[in-house]
Protein backbone atom coordinates (compact mmCIF):
# COMPACT_ATOMS: atom_id res chain seq x y z
CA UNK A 1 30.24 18.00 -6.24
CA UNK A 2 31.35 14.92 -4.93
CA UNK A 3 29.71 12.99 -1.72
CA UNK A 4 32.00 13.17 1.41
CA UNK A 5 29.46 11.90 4.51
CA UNK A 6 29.05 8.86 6.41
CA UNK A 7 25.82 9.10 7.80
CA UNK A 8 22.43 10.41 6.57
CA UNK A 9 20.52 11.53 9.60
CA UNK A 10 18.37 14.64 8.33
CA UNK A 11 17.84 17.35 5.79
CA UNK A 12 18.05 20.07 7.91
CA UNK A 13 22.30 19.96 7.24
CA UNK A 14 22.59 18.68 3.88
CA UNK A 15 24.32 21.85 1.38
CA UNK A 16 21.96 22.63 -1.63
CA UNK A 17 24.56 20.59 -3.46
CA UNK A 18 24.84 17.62 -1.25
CA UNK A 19 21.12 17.52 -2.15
CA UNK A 20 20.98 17.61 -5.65
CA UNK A 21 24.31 15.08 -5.95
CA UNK A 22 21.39 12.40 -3.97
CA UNK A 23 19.01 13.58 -6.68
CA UNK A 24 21.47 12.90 -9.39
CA UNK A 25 22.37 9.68 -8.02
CA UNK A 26 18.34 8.60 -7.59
CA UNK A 27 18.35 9.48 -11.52
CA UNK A 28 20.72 7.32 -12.56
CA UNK A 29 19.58 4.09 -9.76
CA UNK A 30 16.22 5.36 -11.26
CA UNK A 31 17.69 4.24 -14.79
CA UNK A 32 19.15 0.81 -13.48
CA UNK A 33 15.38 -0.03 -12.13
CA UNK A 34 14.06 0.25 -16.02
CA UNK A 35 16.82 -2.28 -17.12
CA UNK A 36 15.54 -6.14 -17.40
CA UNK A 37 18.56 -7.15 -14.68
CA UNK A 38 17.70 -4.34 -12.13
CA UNK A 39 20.43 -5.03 -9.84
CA UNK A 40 23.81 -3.71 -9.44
CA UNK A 41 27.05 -4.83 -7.32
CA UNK A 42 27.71 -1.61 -5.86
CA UNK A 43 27.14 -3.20 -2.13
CA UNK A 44 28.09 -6.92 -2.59
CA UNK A 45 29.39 -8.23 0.83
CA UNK A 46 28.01 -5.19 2.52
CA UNK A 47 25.89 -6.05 5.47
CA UNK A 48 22.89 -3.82 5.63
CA UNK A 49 20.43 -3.32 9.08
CA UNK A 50 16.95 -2.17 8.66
CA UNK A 51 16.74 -1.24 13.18
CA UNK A 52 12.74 -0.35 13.37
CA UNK A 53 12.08 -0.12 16.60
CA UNK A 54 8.74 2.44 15.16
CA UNK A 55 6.55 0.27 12.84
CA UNK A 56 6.43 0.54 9.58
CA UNK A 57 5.89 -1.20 6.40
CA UNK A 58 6.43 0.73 3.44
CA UNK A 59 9.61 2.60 4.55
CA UNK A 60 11.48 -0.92 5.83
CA UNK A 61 10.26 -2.44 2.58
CA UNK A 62 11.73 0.49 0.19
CA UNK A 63 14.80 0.45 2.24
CA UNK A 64 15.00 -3.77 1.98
CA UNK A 65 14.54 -3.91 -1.78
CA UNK A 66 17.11 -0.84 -2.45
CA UNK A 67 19.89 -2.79 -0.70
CA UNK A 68 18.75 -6.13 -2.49
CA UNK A 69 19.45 -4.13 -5.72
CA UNK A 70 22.64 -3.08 -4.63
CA UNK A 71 23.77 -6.52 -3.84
CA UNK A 72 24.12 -5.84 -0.09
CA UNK A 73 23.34 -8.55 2.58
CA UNK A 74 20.39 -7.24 4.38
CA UNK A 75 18.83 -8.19 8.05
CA UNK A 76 15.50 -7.23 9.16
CA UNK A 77 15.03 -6.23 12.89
CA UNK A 78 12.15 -6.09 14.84
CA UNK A 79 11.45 -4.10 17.83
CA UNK A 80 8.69 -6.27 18.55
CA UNK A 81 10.06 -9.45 19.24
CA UNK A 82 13.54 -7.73 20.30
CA UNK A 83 15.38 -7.74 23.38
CA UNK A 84 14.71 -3.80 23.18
CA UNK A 85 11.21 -5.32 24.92
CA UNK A 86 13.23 -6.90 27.50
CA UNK A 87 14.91 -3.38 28.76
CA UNK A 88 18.25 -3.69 26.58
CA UNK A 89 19.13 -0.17 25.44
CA UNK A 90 19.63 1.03 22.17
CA UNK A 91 23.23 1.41 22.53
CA UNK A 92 23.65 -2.18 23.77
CA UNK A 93 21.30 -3.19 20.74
CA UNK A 94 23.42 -1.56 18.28
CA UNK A 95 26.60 -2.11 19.81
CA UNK A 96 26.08 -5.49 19.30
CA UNK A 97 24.03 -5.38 15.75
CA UNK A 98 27.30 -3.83 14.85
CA UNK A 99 29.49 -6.31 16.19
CA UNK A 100 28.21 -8.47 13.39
CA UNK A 101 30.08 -6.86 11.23
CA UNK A 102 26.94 -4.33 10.23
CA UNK A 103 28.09 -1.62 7.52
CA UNK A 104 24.75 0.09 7.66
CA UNK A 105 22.26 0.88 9.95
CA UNK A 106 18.85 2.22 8.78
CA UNK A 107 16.71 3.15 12.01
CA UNK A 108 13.10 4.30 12.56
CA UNK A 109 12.24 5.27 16.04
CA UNK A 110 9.78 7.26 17.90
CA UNK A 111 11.96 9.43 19.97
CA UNK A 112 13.40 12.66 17.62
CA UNK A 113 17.79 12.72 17.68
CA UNK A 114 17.57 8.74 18.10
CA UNK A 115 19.83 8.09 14.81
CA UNK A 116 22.30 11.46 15.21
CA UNK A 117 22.67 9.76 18.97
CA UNK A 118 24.06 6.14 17.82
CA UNK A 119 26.15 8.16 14.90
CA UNK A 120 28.14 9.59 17.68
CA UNK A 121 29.24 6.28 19.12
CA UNK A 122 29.42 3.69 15.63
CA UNK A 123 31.45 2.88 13.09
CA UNK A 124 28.22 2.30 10.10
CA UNK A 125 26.77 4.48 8.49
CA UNK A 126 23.61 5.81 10.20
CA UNK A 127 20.41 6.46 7.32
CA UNK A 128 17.37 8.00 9.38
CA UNK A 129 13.88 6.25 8.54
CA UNK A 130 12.09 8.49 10.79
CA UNK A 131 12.68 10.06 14.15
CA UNK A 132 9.69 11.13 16.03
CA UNK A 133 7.99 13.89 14.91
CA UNK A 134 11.76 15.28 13.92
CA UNK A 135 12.91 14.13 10.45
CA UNK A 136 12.03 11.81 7.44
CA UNK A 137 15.06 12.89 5.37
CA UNK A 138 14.44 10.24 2.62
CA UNK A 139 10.61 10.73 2.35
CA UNK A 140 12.12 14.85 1.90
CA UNK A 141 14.30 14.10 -1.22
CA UNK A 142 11.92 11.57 -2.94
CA UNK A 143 9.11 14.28 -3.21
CA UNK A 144 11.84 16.79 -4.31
CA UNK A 145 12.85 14.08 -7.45
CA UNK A 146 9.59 13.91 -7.90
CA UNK A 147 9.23 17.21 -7.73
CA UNK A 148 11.93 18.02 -10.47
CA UNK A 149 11.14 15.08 -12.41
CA UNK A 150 7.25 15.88 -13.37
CA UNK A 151 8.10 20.02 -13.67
CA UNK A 152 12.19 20.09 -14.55
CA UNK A 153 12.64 22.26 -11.63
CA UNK A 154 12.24 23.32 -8.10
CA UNK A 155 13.51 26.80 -8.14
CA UNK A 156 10.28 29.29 -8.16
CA UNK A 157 7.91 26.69 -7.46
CA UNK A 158 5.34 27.25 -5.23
CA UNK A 159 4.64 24.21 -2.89
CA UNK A 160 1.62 23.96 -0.19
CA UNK A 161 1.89 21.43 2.25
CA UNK A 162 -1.59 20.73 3.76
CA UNK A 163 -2.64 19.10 6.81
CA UNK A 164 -0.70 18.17 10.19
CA UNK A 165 2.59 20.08 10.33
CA UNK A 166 3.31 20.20 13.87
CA UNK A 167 3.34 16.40 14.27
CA UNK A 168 5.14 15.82 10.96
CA UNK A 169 8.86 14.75 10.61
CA UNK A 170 7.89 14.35 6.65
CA UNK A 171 7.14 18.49 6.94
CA UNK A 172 10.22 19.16 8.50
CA UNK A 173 12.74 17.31 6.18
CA UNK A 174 10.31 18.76 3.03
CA UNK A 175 10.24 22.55 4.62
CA UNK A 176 14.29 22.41 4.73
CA UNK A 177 15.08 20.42 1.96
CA UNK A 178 12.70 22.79 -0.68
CA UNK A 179 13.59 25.89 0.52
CA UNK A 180 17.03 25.32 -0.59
CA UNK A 181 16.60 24.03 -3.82
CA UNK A 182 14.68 27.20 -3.99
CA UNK A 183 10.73 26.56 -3.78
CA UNK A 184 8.35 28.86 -2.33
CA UNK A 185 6.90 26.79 0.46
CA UNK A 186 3.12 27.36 2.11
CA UNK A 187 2.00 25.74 5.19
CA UNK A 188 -1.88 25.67 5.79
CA UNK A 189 -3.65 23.21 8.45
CA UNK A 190 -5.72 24.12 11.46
CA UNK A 191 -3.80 26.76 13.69
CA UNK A 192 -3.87 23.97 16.23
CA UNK A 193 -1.35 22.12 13.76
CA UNK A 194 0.35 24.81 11.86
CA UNK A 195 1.35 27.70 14.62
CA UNK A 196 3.18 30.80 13.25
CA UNK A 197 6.62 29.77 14.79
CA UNK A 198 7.01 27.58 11.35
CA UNK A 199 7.53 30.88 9.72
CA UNK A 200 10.52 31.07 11.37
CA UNK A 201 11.85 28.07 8.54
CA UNK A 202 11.33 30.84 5.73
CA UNK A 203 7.74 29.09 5.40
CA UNK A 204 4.32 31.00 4.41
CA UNK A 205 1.50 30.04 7.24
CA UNK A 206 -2.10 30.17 5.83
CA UNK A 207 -5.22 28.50 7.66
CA UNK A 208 -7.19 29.00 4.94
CA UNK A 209 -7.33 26.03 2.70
CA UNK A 210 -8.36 28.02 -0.63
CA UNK A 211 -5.88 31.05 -0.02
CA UNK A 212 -2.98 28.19 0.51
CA UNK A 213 -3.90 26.15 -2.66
CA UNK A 214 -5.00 28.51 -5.19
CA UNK A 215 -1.44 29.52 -6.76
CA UNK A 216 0.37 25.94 -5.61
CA UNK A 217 2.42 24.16 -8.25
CA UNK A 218 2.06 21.46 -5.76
CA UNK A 219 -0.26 20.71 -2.69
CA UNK A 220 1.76 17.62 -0.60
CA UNK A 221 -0.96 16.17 1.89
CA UNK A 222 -0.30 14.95 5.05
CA UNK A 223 -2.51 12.86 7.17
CA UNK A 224 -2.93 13.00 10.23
CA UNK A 225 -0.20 12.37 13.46
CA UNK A 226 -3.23 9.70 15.15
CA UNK A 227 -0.27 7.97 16.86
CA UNK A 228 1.76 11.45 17.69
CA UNK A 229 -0.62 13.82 18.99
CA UNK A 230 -3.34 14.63 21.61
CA UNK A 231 -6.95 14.27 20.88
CA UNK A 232 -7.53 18.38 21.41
CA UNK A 233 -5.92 18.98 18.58
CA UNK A 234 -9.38 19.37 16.42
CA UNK A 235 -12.71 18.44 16.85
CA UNK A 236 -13.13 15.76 14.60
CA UNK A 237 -12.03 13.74 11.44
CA UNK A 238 -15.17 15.08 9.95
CA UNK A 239 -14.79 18.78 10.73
CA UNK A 240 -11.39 18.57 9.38
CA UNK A 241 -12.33 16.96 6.39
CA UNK A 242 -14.76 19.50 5.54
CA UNK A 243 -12.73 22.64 6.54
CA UNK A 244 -9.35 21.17 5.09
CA UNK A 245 -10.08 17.76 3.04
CA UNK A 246 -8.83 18.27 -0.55
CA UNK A 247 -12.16 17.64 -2.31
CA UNK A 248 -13.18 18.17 -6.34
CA UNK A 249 -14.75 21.61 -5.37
CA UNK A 250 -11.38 23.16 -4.21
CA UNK A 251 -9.35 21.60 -6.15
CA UNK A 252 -11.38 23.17 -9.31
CA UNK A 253 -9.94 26.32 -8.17
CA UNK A 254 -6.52 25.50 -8.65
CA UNK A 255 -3.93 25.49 -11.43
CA UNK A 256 -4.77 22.99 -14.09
CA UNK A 257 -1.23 21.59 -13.77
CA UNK A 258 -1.15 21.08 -10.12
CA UNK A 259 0.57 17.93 -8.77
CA UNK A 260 -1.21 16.39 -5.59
CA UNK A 261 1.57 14.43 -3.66
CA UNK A 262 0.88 12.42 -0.56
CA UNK A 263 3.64 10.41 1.33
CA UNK A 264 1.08 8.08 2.33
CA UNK A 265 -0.67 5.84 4.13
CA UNK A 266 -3.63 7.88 2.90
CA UNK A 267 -6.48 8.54 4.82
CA UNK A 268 -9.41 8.61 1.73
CA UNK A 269 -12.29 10.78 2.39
CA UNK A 270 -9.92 12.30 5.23
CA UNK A 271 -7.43 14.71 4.10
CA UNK A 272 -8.21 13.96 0.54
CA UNK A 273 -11.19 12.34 -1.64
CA UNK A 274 -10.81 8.88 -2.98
CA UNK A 275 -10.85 10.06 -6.59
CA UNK A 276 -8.68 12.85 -6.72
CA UNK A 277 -5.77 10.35 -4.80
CA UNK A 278 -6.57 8.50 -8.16
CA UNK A 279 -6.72 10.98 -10.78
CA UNK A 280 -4.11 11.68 -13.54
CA UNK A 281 -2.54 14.93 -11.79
CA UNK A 282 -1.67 12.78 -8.61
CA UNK A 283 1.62 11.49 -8.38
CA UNK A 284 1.25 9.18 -5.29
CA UNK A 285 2.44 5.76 -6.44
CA UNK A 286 5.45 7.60 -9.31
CA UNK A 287 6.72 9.42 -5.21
CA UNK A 288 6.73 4.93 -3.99
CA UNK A 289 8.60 4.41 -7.12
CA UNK A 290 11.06 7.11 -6.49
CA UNK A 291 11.73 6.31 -2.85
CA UNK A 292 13.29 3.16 -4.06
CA UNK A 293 15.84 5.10 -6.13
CA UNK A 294 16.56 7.66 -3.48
CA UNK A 295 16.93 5.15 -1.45
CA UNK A 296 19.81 3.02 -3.29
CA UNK A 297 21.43 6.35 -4.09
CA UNK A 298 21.42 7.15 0.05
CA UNK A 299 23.04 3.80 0.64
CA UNK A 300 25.49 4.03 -2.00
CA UNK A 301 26.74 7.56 -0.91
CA UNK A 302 26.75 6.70 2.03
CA UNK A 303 28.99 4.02 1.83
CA UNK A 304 31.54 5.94 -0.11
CA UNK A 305 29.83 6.23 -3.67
CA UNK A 306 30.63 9.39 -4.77
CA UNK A 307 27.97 10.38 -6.71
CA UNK A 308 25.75 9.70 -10.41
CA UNK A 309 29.41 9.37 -12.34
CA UNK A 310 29.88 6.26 -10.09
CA UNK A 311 26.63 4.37 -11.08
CA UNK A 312 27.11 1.28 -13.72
């Protein structure tokens, strides 16, 4: 199936297919990153905006480095030192970020709908980097290449997600994107973070940590939402550690082949031990590797690449 969208703004809409055509498309980007000249022309004279008016650092700097492989011109914008400190609007800022000629707009920000808002009103693409406690749609389809790439499939799969899901965008976009390519998803976390209404997403609710984990393929961490949440969510970091944590004892009691994912930055000795983040069944830094491939392939669809066929 071919790629027909201009924007990327969430999971949550994407088609089964429209999912595995990014997938496809990472593979063969993927391919071109194991060459000795890693970059290709696919966005030369494209103008590229990386709008992060949320910080971040590892998200901006996948998203820089995948458009400096595809050739595109690339501007990094600051909230910070913007005149979005001064009381200019988003509109106005993108309005006139795009009246530089701008062909793509990647945007972080901290209120949820922010990118599917300025899609309605400009003439770039739109790629969402985050949206409150909404979406991560790119952090979503890295863990499912990863996903397919250590076990050859995602169909039947049985993936826990462990920690804060009420304050997670990346448990959202995963939750939507997996269930449709056919995983069995589990969602386990203190009732505080994971309430029953996520069953609603076709999702399997556990708040016990050794009931959730025990039959997982894969257990995807999350850490926890400091900057999203109230401080009655649980007691303490400690108390969660020890009630939640993923620690050598549990994870004994799991499939030998289990993958521990994490989209990181990880909170060691918080929602998982220092060693196990380490160890040879975690696939932490392959899921940084794949974001840059996802990544190129989201930028080159959506400026009109088709899909893998395309990719020289």
């Amino acid at each position: 199936m071919a790629w027909h969208r201009k924007h990327l703004l969430d999971t949550e809409s994407l088609t089964k297919d429209e999912i595995l055509t990014i997938l496809d498309t990472a593979k063969a980007f993927k391919a071109v990153g194991e060459r000795a000249i890693k970059k290709v022309p696919a966005l030369r004279g494209k103008t590229v905006i990386n709008l992060f008016v949320e910080p971040s650092t590892r998200t901006r700097i996948s998203f820089e480095l995948a458009a400096q492989r595809l050739t595109a011109d690339i501007i990094n914008f600051s909230a910070e030192i913007s005149s979005l400190k001064k009381g200019e609007t988003l509109k106005d800022t993108t309005r006139n970020l795009e009246a530089l000629n701008a062909d793509i707009i990647i945007i972080r920000h901290s209120a949820a709908g922010a990118p599917h808002f300025l899609a309605r009103f400009l003439n770039a693409s739109v790629v969402n980097a985050g949206d409150g406690a909404h979406e991560h749609p790119t952090q979503a389809l890295l863990d499912a290449f990863t996903i397919r790439e250590k076990k050859g499939r995602i169909a039947g799969l049985n993936v826990t997600i462990l920690g804060d899901i009420l304050y997670s965008r990346v448990a959202r976009s995963n939750i939507w994107a997996l269930t449709k390519l056919g995983a069995r998803v589990t969602l386990c976390g203190p009732p505080t973070l994971v309430p029953r209404v996520f069953e609603q997403m076709g999702c399997r609710v556990s708040h016990r940590v050794e009931e959730a984990i025990e039959d997982a393929d894969i257990i995807n961490l999350l850490r926890i939402q400091h900057e999203r949440q109230r401080k009655t969510m649980f007691p303490s970091l400690g108390e969660y550690s020890s009630l939640f944590g993923l620690n050598q004892a549990r994870l004994a009691r799991t499939k030998p082949d289990v993958l521990i994912m994490h989209p990181g930055p990880i909170n060691r000795g918080v929602e998982i031990d220092s060693d196990i983040a380490d160890c040879e069944r975690s696939v932490i830094l392959q899921q940084v590797t794949n974001g840059l491939a996802v990544r190129m392939a989201v930028l080159f669809l959506v400026n009109g690449g088709k899909g893998p066929q395309e990719v020289g």
